[in-house]
N, C-alpha and C. Protein backbone atom coordinates (compact mmCIF):
# COMPACT_ATOMS: atom_id res chain seq x y z
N UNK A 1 -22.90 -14.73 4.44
CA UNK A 1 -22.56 -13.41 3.98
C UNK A 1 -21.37 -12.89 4.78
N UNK A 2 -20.42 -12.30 4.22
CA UNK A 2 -19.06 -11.88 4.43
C UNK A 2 -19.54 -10.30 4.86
N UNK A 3 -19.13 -9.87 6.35
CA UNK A 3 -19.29 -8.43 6.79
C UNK A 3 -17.75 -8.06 6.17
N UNK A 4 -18.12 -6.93 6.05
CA UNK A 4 -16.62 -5.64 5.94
C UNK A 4 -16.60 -4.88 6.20
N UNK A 5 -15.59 -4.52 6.76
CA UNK A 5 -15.37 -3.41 8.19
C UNK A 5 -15.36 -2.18 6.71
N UNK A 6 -15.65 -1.52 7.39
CA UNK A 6 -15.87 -0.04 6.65
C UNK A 6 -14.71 0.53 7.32
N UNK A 7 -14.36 1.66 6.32
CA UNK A 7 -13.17 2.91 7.04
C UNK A 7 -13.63 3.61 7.84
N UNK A 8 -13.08 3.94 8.85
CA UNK A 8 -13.46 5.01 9.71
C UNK A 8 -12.67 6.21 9.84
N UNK A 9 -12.13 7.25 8.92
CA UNK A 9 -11.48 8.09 9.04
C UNK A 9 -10.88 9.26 10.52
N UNK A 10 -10.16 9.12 10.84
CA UNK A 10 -9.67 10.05 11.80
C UNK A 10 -9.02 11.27 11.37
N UNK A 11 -9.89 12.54 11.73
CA UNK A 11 -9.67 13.86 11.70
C UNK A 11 -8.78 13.93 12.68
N UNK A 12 -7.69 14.39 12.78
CA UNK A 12 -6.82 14.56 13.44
C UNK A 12 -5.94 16.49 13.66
N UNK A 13 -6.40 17.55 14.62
CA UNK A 13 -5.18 18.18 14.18
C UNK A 13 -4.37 18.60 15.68
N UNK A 14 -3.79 19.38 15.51
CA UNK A 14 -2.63 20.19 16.29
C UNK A 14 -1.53 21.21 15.77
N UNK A 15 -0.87 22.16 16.93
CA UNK A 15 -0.07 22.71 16.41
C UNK A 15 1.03 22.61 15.85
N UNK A 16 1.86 23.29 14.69
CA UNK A 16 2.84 22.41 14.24
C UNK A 16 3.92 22.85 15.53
N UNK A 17 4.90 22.44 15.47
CA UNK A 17 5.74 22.87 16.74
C UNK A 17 6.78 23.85 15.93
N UNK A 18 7.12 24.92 17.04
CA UNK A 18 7.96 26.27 16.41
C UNK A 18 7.12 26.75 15.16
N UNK A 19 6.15 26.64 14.67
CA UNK A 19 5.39 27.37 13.20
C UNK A 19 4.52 28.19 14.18
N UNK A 20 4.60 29.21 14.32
CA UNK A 20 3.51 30.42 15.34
C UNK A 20 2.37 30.21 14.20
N UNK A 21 1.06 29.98 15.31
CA UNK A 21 -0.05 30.39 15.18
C UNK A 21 -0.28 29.10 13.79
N UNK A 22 0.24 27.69 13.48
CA UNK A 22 -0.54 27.58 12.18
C UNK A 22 -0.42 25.69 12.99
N UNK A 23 -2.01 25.53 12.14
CA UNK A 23 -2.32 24.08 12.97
C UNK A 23 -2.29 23.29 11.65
N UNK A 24 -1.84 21.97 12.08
CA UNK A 24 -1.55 21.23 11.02
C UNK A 24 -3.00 20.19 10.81
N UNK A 25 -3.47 19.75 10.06
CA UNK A 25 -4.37 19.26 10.03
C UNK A 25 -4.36 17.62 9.09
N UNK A 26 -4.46 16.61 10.10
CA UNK A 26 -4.23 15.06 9.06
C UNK A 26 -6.01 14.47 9.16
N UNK A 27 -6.42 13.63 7.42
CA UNK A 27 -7.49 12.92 7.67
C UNK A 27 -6.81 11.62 6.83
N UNK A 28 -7.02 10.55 8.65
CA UNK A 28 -6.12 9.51 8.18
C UNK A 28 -6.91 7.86 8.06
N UNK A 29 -7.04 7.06 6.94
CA UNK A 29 -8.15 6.13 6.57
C UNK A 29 -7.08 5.18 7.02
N UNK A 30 -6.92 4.12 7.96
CA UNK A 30 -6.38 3.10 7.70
C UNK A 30 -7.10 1.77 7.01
N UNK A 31 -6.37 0.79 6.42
CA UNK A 31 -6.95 0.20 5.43
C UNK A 31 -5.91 -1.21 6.39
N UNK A 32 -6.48 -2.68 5.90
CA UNK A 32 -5.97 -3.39 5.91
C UNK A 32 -4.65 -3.57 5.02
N UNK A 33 -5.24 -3.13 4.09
CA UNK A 33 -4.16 -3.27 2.54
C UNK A 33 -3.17 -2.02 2.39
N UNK A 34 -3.60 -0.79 2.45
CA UNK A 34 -3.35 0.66 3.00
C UNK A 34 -3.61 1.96 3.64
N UNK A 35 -3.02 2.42 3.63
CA UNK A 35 -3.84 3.80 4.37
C UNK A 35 -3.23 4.87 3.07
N UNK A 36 -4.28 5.61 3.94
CA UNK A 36 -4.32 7.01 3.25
C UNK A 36 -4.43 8.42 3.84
N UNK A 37 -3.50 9.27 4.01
CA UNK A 37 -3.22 10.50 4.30
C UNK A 37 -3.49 11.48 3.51
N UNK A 38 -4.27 12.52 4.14
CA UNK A 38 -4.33 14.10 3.78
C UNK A 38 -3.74 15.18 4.93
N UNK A 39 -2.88 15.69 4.14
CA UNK A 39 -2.02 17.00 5.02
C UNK A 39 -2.52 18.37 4.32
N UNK A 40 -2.59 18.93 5.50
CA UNK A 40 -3.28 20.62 4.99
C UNK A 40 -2.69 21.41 6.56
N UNK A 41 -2.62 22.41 6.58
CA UNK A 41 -2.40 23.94 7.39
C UNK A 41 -3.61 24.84 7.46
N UNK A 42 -3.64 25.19 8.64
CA UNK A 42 -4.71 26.77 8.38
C UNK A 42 -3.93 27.53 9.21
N UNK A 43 -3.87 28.56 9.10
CA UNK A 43 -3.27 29.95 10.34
C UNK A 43 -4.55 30.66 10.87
N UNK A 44 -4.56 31.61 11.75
CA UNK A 44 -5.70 32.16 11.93
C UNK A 44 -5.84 33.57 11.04
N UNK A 45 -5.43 33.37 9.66
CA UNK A 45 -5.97 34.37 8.80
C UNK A 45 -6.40 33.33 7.77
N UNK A 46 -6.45 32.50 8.09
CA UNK A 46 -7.13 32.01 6.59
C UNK A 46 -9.07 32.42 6.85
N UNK A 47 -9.35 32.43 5.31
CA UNK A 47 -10.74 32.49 5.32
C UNK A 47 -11.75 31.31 5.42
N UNK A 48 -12.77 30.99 5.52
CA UNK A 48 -13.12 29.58 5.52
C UNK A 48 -13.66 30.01 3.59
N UNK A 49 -13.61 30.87 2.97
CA UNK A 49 -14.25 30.97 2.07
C UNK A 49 -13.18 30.94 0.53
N UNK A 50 -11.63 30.97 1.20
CA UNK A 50 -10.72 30.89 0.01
C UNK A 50 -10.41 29.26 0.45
N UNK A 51 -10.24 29.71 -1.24
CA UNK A 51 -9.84 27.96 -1.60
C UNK A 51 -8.35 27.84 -1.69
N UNK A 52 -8.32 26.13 -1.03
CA UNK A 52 -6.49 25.98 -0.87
C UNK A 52 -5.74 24.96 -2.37
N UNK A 53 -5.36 25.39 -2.57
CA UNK A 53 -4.51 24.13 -3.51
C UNK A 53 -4.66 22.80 -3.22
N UNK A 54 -4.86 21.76 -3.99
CA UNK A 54 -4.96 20.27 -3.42
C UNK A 54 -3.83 19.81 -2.91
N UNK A 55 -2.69 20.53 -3.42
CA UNK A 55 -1.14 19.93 -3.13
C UNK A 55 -0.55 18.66 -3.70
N UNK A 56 0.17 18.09 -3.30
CA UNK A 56 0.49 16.64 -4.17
C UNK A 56 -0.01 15.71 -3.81
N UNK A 57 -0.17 14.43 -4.98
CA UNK A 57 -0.33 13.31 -4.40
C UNK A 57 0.81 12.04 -4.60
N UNK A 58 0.79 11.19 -3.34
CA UNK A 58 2.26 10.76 -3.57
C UNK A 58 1.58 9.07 -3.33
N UNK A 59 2.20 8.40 -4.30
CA UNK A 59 1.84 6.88 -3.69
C UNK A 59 3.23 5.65 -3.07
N UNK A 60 3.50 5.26 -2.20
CA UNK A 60 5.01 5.20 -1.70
C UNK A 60 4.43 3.54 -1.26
N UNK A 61 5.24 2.48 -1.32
CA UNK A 61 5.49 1.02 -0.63
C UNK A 61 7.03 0.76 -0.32
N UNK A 62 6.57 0.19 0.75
CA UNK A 62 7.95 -0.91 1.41
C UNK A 62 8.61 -1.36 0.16
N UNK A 63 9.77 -1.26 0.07
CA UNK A 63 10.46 -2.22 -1.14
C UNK A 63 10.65 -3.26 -0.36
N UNK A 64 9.98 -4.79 -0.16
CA UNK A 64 10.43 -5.76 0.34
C UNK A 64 11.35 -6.28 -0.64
N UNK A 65 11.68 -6.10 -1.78
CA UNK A 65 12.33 -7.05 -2.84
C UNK A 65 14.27 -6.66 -2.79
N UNK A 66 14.49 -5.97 -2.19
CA UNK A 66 16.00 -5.05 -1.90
C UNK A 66 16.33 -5.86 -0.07
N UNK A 67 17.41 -5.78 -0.60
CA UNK A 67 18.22 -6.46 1.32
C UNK A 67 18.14 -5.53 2.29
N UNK A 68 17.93 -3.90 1.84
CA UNK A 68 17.71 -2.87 2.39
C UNK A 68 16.23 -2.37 2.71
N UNK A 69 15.69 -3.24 4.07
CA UNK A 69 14.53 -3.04 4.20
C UNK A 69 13.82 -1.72 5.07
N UNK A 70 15.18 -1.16 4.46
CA UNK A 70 14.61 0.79 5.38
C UNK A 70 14.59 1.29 3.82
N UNK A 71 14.52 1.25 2.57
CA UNK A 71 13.75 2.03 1.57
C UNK A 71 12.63 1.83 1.25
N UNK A 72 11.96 2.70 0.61
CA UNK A 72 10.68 2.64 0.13
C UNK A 72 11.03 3.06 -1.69
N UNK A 73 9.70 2.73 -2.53
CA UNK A 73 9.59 3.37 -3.89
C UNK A 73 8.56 4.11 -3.73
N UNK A 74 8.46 5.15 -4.44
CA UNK A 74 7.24 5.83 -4.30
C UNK A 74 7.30 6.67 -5.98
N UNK A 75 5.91 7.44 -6.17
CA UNK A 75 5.60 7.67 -7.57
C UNK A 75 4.89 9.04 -7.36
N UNK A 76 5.34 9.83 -8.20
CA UNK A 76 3.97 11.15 -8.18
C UNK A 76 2.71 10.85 -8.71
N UNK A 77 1.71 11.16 -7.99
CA UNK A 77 0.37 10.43 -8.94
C UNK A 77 -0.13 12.30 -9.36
N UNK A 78 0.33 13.38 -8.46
CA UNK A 78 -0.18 14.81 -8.79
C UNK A 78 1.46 15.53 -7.94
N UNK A 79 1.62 16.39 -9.07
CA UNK A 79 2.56 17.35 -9.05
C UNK A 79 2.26 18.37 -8.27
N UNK A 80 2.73 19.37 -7.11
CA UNK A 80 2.56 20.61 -7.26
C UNK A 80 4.05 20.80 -6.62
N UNK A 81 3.79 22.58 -5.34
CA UNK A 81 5.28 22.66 -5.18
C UNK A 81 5.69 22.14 -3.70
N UNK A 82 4.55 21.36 -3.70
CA UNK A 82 4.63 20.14 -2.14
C UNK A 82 5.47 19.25 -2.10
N UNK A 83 5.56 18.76 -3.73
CA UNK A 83 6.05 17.14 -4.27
C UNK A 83 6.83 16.87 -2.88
N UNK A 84 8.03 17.64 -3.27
CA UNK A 84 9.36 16.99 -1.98
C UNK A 84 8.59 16.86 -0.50
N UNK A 85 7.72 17.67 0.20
CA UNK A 85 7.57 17.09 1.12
C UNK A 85 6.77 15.91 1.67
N UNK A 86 5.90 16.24 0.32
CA UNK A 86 4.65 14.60 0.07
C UNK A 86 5.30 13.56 0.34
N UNK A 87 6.61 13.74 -0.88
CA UNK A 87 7.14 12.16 -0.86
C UNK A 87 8.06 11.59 -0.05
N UNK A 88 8.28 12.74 0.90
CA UNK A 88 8.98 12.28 2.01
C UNK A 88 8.37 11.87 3.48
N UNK A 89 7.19 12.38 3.33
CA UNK A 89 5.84 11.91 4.13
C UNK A 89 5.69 10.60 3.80
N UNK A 90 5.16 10.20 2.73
CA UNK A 90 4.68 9.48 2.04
C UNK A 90 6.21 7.83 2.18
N UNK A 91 6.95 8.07 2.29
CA UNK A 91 8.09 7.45 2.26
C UNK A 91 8.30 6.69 3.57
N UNK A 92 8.61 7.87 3.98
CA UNK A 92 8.77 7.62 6.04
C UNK A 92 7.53 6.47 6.51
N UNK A 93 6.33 6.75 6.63
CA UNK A 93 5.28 6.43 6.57
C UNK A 93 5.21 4.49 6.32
N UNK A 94 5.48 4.60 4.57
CA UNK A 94 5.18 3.53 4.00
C UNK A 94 6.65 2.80 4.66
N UNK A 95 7.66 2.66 5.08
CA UNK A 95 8.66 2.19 5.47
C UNK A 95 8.21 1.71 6.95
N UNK A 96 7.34 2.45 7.97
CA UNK A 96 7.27 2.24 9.07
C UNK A 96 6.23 1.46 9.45
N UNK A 97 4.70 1.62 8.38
CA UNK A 97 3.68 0.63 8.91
C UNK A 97 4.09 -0.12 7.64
N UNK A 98 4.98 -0.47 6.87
CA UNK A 98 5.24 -2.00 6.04
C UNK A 98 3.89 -2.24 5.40
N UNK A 99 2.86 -1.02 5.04
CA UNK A 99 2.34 -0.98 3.83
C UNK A 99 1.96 0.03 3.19
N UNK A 100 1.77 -0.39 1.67
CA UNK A 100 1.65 0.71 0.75
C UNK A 100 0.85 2.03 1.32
N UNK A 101 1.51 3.30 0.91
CA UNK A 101 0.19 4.15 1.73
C UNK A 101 0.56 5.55 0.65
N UNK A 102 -0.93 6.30 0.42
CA UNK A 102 -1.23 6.88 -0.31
C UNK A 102 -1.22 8.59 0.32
N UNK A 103 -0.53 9.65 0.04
CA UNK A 103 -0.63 10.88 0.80
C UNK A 103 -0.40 11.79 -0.16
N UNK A 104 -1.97 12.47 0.04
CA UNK A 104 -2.16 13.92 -0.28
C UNK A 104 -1.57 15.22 0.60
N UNK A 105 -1.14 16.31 0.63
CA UNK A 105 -0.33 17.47 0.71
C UNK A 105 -0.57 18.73 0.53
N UNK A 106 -1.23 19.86 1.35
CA UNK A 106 -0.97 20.66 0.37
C UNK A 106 -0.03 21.69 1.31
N UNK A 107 0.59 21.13 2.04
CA UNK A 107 1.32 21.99 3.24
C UNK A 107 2.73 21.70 2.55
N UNK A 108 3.02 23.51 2.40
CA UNK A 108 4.08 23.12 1.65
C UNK A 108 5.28 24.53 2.84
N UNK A 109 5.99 23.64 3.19
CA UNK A 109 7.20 24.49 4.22
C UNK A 109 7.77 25.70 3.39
N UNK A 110 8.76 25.92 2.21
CA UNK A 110 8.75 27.36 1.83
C UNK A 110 7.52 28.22 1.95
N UNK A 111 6.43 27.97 1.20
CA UNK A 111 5.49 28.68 1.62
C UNK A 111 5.26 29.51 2.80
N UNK A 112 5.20 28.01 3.71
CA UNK A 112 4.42 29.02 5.20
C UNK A 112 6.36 29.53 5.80
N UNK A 113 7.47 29.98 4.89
CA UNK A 113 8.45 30.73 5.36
C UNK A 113 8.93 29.70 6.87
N UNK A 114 9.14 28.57 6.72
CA UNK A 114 9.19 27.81 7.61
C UNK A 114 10.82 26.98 7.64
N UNK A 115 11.63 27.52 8.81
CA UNK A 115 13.05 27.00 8.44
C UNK A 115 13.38 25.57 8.52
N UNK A 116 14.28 24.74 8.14
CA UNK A 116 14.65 23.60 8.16
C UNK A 116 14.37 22.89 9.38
N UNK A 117 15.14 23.85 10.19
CA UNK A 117 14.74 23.10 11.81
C UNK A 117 13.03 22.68 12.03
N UNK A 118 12.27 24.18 12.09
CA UNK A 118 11.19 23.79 11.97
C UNK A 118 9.79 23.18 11.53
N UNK A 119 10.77 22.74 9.86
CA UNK A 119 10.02 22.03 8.75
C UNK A 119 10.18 20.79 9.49
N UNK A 120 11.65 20.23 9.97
CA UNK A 120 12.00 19.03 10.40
C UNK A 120 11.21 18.28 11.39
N UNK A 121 10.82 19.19 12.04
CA UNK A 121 10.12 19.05 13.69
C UNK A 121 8.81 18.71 13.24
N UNK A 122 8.09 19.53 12.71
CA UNK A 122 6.79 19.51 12.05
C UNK A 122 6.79 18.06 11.39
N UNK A 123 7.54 17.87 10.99
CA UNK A 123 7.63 16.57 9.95
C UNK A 123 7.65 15.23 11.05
N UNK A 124 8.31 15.34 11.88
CA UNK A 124 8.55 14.35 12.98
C UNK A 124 7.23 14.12 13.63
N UNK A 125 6.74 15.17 14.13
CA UNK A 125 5.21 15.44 14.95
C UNK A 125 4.44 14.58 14.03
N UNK A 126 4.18 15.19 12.46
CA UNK A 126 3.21 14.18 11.74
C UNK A 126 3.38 12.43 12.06
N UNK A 127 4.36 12.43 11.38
CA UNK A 127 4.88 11.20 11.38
C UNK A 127 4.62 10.38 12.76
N UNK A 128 4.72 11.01 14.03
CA UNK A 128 4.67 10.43 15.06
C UNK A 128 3.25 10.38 15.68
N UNK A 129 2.32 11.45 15.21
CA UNK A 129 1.26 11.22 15.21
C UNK A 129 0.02 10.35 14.70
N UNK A 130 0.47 10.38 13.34
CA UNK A 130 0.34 9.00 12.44
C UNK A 130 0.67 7.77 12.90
N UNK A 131 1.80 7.13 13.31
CA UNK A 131 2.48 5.95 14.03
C UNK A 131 1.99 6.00 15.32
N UNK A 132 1.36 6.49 16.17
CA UNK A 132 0.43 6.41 17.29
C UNK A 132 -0.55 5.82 16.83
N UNK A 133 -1.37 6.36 16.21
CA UNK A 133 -2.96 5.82 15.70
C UNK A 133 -2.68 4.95 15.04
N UNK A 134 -1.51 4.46 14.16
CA UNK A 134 -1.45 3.18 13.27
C UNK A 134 -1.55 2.20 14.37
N UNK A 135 -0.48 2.36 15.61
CA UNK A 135 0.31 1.45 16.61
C UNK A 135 -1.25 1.17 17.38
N UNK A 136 -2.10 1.94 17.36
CA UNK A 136 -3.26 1.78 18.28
C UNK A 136 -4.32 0.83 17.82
N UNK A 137 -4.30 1.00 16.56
CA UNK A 137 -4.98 -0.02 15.27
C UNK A 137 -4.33 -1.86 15.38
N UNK A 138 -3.52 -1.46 15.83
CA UNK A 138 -2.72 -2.76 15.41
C UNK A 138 -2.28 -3.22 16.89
């Protein structure tokens, strides 16, 4: 009989950097084959009793088949007004652990009034937080 490792999901959060007062929140499945990301925000006015948008869902792989092995393809599997940052999550990501990986969103930077600089930063933190726990896996 063949054992199989089961997922073990990691709840992961922290603050975003320069966003006052709002914590970013990742639940991250690594998979042999892929992983899978969920991104969400809370501030300390949210309620635990309002409901948040699901945000997008983005599905992104390594293009090994191109001489250019820093792109990725990726696909909307759910629309909202996250898309652009999903799939740039979702992109970065699948380019760096060299497999397919699946990311939900509902943290969306206009929203939380969040400037470029500090969308950027925020974006880096994920990303680097993610690539820790992948790098620790592996």
């Amino acid at each position: 009989m063949t054992s199989h490792l089961q997922p073990h999901p990691q709840e992961i959060s922290f603050p975003l950097p320069k966003a006052l007062h709002t914590t970013a929140h990742i639940h991250l499945t690594i998979l042999d084959t892929c992983a899978t990301v969920f991104l969400a925000t809370s501030t300390p006015g949210d309620s635990g009793g309002t409901l948040k948008p699901m945000g997008s869902f983005v599905y992104a792989m390594p293009d090994t088949q191109r001489t250019n092995s820093r792109s990725a393809i990726s696909t909307t599997l759910y629309n909202s007004p996250s898309v652009e940052y999903t799939t740039r999550v979702a992109k970065i990501l699948a380019r760096r652990m060299g497999i397919p990986v699946y990311v939900g969103c509902s943290l969306d930077p206009t929203a939380l009034g969040l400037t470029v600089e500090e969308e950027m930063e925020g974006l880096a933190k994920i990303v680097d937080v993610i690539m820790a726990r992948w790098e620790r896996k592996n």
